[in-house]
C-alpha atoms as a PDB file:
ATOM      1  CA  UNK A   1       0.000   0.000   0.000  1.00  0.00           C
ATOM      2  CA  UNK A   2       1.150   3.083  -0.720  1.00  0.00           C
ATOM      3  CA  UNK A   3       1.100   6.484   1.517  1.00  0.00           C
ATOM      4  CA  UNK A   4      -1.820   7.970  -0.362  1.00  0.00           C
ATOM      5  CA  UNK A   5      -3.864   4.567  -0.805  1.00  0.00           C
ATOM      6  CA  UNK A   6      -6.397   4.532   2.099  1.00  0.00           C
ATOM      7  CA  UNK A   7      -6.172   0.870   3.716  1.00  0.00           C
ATOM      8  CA  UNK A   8      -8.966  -1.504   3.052  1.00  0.00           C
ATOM      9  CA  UNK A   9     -11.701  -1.691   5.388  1.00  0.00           C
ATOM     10  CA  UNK A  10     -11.818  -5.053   7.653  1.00  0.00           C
ATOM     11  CA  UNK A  11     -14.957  -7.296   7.484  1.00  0.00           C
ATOM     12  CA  UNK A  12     -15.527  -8.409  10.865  1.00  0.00           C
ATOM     13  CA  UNK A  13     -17.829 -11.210  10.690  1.00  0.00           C
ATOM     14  CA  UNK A  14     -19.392 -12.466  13.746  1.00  0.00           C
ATOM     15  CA  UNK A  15     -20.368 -16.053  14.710  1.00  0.00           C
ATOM     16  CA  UNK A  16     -22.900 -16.311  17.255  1.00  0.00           C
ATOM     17  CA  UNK A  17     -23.717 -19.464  18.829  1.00  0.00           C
ATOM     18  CA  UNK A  18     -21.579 -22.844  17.057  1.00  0.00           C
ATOM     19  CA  UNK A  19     -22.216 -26.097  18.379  1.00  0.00           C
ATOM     20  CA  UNK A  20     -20.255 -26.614  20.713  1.00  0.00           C
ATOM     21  CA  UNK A  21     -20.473 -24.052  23.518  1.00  0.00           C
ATOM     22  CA  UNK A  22     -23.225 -24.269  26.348  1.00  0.00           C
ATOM     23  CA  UNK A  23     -24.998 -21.768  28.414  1.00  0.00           C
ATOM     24  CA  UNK A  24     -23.239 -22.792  31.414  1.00  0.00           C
ATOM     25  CA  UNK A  25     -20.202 -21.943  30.158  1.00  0.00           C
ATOM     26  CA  UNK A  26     -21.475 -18.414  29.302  1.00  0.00           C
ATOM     27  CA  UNK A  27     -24.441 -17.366  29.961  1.00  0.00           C
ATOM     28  CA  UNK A  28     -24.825 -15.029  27.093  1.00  0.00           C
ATOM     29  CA  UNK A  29     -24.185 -17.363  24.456  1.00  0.00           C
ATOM     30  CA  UNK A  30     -27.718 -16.720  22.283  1.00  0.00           C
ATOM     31  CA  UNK A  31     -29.415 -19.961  21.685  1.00  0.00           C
ATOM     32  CA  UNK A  32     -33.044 -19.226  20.457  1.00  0.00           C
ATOM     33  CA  UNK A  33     -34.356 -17.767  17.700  1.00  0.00           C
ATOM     34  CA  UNK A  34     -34.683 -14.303  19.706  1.00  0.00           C
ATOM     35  CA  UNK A  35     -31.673 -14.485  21.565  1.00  0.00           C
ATOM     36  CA  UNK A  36     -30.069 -14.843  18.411  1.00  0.00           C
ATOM     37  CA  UNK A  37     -31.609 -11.442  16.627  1.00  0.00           C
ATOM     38  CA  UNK A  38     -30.885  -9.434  19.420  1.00  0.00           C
ATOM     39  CA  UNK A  39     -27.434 -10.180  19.759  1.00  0.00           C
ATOM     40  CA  UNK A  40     -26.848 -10.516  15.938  1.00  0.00           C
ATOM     41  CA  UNK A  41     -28.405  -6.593  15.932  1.00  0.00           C
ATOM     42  CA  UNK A  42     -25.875  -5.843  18.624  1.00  0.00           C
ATOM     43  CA  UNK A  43     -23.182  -7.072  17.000  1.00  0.00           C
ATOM     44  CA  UNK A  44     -23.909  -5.446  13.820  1.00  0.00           C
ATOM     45  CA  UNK A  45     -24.414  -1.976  15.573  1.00  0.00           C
ATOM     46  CA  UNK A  46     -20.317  -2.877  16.977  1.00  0.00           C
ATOM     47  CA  UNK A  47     -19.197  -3.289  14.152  1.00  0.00           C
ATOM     48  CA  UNK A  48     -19.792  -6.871  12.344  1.00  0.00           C
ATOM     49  CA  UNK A  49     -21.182  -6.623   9.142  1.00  0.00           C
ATOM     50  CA  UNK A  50     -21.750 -10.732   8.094  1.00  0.00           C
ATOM     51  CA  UNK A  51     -23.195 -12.932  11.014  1.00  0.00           C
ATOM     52  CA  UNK A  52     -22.334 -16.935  10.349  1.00  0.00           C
ATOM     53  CA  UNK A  53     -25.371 -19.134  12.137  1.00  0.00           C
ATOM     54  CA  UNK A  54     -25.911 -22.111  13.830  1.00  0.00           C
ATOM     55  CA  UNK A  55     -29.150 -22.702  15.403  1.00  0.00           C
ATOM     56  CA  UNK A  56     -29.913 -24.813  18.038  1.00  0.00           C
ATOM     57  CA  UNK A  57     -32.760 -27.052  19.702  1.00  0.00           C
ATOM     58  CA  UNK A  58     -34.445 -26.394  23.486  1.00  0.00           C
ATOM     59  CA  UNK A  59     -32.067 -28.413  25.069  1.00  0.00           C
ATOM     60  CA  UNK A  60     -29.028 -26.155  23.071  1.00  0.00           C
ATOM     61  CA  UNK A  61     -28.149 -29.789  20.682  1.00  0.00           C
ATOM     62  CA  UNK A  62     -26.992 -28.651  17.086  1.00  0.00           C
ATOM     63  CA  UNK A  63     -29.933 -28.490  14.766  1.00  0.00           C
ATOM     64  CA  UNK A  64     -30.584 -28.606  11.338  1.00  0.00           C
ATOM     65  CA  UNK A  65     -34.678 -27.633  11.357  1.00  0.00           C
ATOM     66  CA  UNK A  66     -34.857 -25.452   8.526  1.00  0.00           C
ATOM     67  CA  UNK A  67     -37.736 -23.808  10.033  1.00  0.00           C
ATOM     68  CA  UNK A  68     -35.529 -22.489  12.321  1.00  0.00           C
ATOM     69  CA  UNK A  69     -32.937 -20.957   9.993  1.00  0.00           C
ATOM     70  CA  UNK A  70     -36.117 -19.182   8.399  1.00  0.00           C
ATOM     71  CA  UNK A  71     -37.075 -17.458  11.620  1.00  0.00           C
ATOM     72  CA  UNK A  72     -33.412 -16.490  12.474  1.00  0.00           C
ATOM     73  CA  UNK A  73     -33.424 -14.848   8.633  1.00  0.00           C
ATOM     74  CA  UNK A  74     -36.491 -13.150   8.716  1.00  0.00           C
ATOM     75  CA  UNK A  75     -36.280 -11.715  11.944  1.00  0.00           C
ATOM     76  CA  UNK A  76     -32.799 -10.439  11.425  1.00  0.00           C
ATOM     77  CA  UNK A  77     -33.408  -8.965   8.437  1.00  0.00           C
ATOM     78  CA  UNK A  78     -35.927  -6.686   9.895  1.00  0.00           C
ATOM     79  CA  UNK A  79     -33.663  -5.015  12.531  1.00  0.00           C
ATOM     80  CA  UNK A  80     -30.337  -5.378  10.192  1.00  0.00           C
ATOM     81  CA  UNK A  81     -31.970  -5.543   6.790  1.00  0.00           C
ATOM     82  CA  UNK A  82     -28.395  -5.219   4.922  1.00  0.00           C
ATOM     83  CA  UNK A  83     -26.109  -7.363   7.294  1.00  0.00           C
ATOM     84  CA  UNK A  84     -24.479 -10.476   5.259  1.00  0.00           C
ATOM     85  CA  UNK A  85     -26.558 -13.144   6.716  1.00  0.00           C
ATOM     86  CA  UNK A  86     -24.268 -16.886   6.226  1.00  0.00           C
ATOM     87  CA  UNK A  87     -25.965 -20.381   7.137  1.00  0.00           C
ATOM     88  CA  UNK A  88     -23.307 -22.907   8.330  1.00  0.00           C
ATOM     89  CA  UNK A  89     -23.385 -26.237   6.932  1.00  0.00           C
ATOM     90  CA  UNK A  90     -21.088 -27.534   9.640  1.00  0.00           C
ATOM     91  CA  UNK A  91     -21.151 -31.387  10.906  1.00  0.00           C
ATOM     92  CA  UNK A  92     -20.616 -31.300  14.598  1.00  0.00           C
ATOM     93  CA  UNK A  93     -23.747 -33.526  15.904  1.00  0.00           C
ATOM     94  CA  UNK A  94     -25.897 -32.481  12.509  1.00  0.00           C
ATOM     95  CA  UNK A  95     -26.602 -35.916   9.786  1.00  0.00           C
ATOM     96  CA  UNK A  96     -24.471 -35.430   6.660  1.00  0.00           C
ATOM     97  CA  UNK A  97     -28.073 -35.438   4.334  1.00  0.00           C
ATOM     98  CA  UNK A  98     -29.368 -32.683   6.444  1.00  0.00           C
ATOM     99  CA  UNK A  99     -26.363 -30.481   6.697  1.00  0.00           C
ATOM    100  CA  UNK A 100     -27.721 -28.178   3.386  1.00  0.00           C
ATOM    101  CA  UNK A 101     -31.293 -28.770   3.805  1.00  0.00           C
ATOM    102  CA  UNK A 102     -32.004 -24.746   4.769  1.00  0.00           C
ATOM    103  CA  UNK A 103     -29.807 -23.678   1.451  1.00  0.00           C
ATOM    104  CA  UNK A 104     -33.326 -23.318  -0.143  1.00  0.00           C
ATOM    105  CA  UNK A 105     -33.854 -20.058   1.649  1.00  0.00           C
ATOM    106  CA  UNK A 106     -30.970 -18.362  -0.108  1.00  0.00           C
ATOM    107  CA  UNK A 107     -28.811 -16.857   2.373  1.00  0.00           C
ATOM    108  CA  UNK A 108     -26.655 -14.561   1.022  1.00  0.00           C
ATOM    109  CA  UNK A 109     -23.938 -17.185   1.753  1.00  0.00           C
ATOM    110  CA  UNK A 110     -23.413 -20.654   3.533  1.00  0.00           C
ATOM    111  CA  UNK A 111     -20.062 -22.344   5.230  1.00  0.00           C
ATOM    112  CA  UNK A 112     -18.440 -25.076   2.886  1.00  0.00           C
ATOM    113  CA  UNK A 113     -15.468 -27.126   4.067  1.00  0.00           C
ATOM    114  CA  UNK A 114     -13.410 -28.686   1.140  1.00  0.00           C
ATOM    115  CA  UNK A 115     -12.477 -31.749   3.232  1.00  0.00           C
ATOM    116  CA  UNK A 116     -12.741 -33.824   5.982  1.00  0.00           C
ATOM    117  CA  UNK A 117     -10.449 -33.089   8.945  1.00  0.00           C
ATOM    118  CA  UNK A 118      -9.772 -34.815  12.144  1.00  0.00           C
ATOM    119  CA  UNK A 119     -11.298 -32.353  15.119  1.00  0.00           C
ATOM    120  CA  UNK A 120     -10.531 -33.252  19.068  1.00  0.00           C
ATOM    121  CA  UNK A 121     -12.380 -36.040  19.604  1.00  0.00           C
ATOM    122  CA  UNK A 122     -14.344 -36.609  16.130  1.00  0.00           C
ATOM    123  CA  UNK A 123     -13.616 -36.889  12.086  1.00  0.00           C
ATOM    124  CA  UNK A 124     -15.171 -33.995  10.692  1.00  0.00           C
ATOM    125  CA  UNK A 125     -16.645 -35.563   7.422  1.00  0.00           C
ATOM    126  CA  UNK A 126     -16.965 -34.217   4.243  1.00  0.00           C
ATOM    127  CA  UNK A 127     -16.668 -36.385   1.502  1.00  0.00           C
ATOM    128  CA  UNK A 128     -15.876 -35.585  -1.987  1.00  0.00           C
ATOM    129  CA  UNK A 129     -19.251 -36.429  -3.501  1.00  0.00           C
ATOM    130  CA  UNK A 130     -21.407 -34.631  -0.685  1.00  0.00           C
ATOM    131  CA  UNK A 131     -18.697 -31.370  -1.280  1.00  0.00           C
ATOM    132  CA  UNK A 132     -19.533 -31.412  -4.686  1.00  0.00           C
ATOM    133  CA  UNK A 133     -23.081 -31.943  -4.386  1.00  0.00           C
ATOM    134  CA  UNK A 134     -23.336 -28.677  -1.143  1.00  0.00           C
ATOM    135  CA  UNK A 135     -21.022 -26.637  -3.857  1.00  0.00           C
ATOM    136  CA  UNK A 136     -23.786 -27.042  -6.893  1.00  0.00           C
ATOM    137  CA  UNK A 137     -26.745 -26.486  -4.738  1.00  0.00           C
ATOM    138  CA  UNK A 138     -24.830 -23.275  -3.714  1.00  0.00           C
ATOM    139  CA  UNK A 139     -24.074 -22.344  -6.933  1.00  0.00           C
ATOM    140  CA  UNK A 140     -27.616 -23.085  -8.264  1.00  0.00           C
ATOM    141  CA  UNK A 141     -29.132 -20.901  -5.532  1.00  0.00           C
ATOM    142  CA  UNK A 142     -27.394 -18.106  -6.010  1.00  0.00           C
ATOM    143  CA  UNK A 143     -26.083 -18.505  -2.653  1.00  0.00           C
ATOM    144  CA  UNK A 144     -21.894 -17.280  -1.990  1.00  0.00           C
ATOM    145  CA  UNK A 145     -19.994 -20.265  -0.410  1.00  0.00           C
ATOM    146  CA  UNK A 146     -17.292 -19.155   2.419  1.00  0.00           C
ATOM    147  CA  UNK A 147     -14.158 -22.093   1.575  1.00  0.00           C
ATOM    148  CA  UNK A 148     -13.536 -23.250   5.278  1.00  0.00           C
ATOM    149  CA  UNK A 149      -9.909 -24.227   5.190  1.00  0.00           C
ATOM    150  CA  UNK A 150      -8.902 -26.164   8.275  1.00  0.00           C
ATOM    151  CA  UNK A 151      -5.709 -28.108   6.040  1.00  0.00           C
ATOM    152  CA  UNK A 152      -3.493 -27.185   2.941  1.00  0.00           C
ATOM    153  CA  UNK A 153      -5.613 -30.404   1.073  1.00  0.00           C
ATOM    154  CA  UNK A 154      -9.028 -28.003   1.538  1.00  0.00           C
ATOM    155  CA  UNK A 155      -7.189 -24.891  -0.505  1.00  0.00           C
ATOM    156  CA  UNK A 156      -5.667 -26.990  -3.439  1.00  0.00           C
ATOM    157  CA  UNK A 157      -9.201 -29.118  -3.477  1.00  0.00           C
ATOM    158  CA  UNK A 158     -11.333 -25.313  -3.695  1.00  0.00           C
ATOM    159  CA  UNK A 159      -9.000 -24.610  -6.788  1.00  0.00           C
ATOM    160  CA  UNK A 160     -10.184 -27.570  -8.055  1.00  0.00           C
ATOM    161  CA  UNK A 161     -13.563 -27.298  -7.575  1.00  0.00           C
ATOM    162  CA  UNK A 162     -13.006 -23.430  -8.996  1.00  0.00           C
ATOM    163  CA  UNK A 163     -11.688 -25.281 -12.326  1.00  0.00           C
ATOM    164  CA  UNK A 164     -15.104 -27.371 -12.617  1.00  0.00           C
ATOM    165  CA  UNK A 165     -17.587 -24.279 -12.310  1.00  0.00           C
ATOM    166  CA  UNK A 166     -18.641 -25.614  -8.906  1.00  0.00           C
ATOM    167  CA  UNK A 167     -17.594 -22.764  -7.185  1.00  0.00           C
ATOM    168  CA  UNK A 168     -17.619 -19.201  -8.965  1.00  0.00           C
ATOM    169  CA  UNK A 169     -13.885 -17.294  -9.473  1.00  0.00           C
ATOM    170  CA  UNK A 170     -12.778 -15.229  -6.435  1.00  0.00           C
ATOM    171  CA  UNK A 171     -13.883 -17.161  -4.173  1.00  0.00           C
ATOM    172  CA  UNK A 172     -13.935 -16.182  -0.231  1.00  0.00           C
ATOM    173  CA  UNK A 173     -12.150 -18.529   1.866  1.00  0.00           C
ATOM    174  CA  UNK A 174     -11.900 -18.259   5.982  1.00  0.00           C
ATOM    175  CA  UNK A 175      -8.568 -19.930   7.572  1.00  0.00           C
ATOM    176  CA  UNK A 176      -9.599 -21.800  10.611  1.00  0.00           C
ATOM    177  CA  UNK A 177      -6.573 -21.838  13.232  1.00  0.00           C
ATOM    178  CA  UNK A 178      -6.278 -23.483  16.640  1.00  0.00           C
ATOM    179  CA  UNK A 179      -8.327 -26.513  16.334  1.00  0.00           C
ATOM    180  CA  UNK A 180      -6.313 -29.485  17.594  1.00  0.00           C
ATOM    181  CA  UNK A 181      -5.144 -31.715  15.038  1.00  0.00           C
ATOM    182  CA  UNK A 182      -6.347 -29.218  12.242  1.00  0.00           C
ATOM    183  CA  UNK A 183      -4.595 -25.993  11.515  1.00  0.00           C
ATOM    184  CA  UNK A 184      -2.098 -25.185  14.055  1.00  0.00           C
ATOM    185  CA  UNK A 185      -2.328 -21.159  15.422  1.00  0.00           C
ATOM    186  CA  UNK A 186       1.321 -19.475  14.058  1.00  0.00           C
ATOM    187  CA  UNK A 187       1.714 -16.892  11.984  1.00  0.00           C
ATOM    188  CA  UNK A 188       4.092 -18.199   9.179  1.00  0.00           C
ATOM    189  CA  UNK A 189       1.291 -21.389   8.550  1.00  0.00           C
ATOM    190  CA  UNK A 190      -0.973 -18.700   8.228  1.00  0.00           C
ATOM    191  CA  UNK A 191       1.757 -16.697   5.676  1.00  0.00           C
ATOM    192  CA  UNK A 192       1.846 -19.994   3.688  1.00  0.00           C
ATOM    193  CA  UNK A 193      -1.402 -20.371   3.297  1.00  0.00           C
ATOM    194  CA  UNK A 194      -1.874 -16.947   2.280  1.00  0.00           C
ATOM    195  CA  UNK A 195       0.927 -17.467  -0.162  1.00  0.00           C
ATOM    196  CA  UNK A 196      -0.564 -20.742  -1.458  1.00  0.00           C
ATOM    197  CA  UNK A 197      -4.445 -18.961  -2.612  1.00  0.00           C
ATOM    198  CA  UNK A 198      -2.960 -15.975  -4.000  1.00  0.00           C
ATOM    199  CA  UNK A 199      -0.989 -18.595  -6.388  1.00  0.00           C
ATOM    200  CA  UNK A 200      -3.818 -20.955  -6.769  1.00  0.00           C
ATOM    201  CA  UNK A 201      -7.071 -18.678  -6.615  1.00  0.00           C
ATOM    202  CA  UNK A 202      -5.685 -14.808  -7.503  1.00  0.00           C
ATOM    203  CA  UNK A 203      -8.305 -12.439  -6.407  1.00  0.00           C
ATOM    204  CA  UNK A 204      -9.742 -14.453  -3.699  1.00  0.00           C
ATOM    205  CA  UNK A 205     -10.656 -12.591  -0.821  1.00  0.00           C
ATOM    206  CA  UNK A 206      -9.705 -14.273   2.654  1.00  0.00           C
ATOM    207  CA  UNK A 207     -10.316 -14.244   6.248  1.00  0.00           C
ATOM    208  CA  UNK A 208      -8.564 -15.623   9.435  1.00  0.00           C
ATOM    209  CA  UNK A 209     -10.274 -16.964  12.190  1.00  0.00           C
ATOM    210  CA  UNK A 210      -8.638 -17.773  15.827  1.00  0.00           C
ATOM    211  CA  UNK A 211     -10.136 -20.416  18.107  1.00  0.00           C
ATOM    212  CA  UNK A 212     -10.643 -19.946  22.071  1.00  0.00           C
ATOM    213  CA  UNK A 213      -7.680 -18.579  22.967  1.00  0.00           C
ATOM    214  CA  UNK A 214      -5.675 -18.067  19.775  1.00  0.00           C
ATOM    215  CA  UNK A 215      -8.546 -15.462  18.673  1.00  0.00           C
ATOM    216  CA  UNK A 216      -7.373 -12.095  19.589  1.00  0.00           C
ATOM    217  CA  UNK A 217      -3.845 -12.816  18.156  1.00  0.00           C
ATOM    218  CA  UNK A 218      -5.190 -14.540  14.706  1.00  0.00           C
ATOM    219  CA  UNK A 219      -7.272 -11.318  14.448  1.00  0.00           C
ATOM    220  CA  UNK A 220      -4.330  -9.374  14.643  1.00  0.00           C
ATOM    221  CA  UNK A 221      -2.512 -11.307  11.987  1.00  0.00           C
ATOM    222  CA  UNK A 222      -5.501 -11.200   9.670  1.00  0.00           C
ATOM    223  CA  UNK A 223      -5.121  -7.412  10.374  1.00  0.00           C
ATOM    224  CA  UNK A 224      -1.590  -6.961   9.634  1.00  0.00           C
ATOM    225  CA  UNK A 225      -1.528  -8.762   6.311  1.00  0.00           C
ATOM    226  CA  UNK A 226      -4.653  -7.387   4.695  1.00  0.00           C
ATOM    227  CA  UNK A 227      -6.909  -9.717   5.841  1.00  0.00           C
ATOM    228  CA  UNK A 228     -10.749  -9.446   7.254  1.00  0.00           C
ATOM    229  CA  UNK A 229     -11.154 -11.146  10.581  1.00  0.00           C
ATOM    230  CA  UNK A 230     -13.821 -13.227  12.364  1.00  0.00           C
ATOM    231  CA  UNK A 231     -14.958 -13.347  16.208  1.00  0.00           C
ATOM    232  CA  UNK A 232     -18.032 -14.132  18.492  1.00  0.00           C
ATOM    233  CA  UNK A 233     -18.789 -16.654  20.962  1.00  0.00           C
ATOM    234  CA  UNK A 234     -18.556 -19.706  18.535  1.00  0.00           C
ATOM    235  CA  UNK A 235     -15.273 -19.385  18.530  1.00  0.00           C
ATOM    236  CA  UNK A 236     -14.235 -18.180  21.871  1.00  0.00           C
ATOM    237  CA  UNK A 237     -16.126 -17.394  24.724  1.00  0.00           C
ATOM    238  CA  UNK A 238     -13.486 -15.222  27.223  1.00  0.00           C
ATOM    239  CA  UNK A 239     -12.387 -11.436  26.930  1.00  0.00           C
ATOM    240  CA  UNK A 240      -8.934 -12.794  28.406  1.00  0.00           C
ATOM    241  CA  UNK A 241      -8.157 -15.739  30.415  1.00  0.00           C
ATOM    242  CA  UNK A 242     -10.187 -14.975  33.380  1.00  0.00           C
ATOM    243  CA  UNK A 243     -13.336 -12.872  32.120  1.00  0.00           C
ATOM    244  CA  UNK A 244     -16.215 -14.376  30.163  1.00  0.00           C
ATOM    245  CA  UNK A 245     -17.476 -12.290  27.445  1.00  0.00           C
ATOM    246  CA  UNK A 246     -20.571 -10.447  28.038  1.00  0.00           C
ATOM    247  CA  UNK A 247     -21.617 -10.797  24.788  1.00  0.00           C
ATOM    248  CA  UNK A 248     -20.688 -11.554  20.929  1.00  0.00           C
ATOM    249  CA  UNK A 249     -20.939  -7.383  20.421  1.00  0.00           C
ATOM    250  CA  UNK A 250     -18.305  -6.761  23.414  1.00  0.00           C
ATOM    251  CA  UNK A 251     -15.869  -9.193  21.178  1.00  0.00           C
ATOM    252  CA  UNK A 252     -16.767  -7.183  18.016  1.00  0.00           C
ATOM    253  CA  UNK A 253     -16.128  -4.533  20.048  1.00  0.00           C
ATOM    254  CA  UNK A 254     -12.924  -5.697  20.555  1.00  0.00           C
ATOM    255  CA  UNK A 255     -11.834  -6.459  16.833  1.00  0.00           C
ATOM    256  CA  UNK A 256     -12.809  -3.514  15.868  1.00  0.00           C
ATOM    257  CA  UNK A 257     -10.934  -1.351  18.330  1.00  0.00           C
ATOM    258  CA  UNK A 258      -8.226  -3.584  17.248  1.00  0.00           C
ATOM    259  CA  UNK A 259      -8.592  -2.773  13.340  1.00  0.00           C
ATOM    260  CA  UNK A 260      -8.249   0.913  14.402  1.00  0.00           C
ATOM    261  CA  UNK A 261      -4.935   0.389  16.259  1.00  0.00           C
ATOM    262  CA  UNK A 262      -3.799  -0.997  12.916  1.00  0.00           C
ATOM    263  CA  UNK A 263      -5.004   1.608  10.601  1.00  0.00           C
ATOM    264  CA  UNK A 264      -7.865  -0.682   9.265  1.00  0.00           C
ATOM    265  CA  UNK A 265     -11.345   0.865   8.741  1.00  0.00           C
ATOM    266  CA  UNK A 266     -14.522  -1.588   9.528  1.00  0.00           C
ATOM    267  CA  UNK A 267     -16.196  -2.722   7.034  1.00  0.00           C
ATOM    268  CA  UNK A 268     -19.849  -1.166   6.442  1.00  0.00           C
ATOM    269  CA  UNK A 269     -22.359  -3.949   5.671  1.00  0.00           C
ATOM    270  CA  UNK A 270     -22.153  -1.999   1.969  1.00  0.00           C
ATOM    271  CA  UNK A 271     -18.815  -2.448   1.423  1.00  0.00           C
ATOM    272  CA  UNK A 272     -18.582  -5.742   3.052  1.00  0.00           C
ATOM    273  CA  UNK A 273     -21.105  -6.871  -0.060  1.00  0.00           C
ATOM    274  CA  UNK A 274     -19.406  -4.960  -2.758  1.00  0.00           C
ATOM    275  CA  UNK A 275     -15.780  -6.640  -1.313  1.00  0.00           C
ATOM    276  CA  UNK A 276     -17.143 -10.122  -1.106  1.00  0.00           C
ATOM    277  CA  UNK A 277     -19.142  -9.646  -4.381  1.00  0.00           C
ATOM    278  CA  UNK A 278     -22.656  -9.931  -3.098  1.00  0.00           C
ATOM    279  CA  UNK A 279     -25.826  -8.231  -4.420  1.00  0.00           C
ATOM    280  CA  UNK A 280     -26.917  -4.584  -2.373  1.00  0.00           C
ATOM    281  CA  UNK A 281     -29.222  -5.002   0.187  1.00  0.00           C
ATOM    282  CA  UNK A 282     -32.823  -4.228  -1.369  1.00  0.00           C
ATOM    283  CA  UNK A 283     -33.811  -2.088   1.804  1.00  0.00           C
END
């Protein structure tokens, strides 16, 4: 960048609830529909302009009920009609067939992992046909896949996939870090991989995203090398080692106080569509 180029504003995205966390270990993790709006429209008001969702049954299990995606999309959209709404089609305690089964309501994007990947204590499956077969209903729909990278295979199997017209050029791809066995949390892996899409997929956009403890620091990476960055109570649930966050908006908070201390603008939900080559908002 040069002096008289103004830096490129930082999507923060924000990730709500995941599958894994409970209430009782933080209480303001949002796990129905309305908990989920209101701290989706607090969020957004921080600073996050694209909120990734899980929802979740009564008794907080992972769910796939597409029902329940619908409410989450409709209410959001009437308190943050132009946020980047993204429907994960994660596998942690969700059956592989029902995984994409809310894709129908056209988010403006969805998660898609390019591979399977050993997690802490499960495989996290993804097979090549049922890739292939999220990645055309995506493309069908209209809807804008986010590559989840948690190995180098995932980025080299995208560029594949890019090849076959299963995923559109540029794609957006998210760098998971800190999940054992997966991605390890260091800088220079994260420099590689960097390295490696700008070689395989030039003009993709990217995004770095630090779990539990790594998150603040992976942020600050993402930051530092151009990057957009990702936070919320998915992914970490603790301001620091001993204080629980009160909520996903005090992390955006957070991230976006960071971006300023490195001379990074936020990202307006506007800009976060035009960067990540989704349609305006029509309100």
């Amino acid at each position: 960048m040069t002096p008289d180029m103004t830096p490129e504003p930082c999507i923060i995205a924000v990730a709500i609830t995941g599958s894994v966390p409970r209430k009782k270990d933080n209480p303001a993790l949002p796990v129905t529909t309305a908990e989920q709006i209101e701290s989706t429209h607090a969020a957004y008001e921080a600073g996050a302009s694209l909120v990734h969702v899980h929802v979740r049954n009564a008794d907080e299990t992972p769910s796939s009920d597409p029902e329940k995606f619908a409410a989450f999309q409709e209410g959001i959209r009437r308190h943050c009609p132009d946020i980047i709404v993204q429907f994960s089609t994660g596998g942690r305690g969700r059956a592989l067939e029902a995984r994409g089964a809310m894709l129908h309501l056209r988010p403006d994007m969805a998660s898609l992992a390019t591979g399977s990947v050993n997690f802490p204590t499960i495989v996290y499956e993804n097979p090549p046909d049922f890739v292939r077969n999220l990645a055309t209903t995506m493309r069908d729909l209209g809807v804008r896949p986010e590559i989840e990278v948690f190995d180098l295979a995932m980025l080299f199997n995208t560029a594949d996939l890019v090849a076959e017209g299963l995923i559109l050029p540029r794609p957006h791809v998210q760098f998971v870090m800190g999940v054992k066995h997966a991605l390890p949390a260091r800088r220079d892996v994260l420099e590689f991989e960097v390295a490696k899409l700008r070689e395989l997929l030039p003009g993709a956009t990217w995004t770095a995203a630090g779990i539990g403890r790594h998150q603040f620091e992976v942020a600050r990476w993402a930051l530092e090398m151009g990057g957009h960055t990702r936070t919320g109570l998915e992914d970490n649930i603790r301001m620091d080692r001993t204080t629980l966050a009160p909520s996903n908006a005090a992390l955006v908070r957070h991230v976006a106080a960071m971006a300023a201390d490195h001379g990074r603008p936020v990202a307006t939900a506007k800009q976060a569509r035009a960067m990540l080559g989704l349609k305006e908002s029509m309100a």
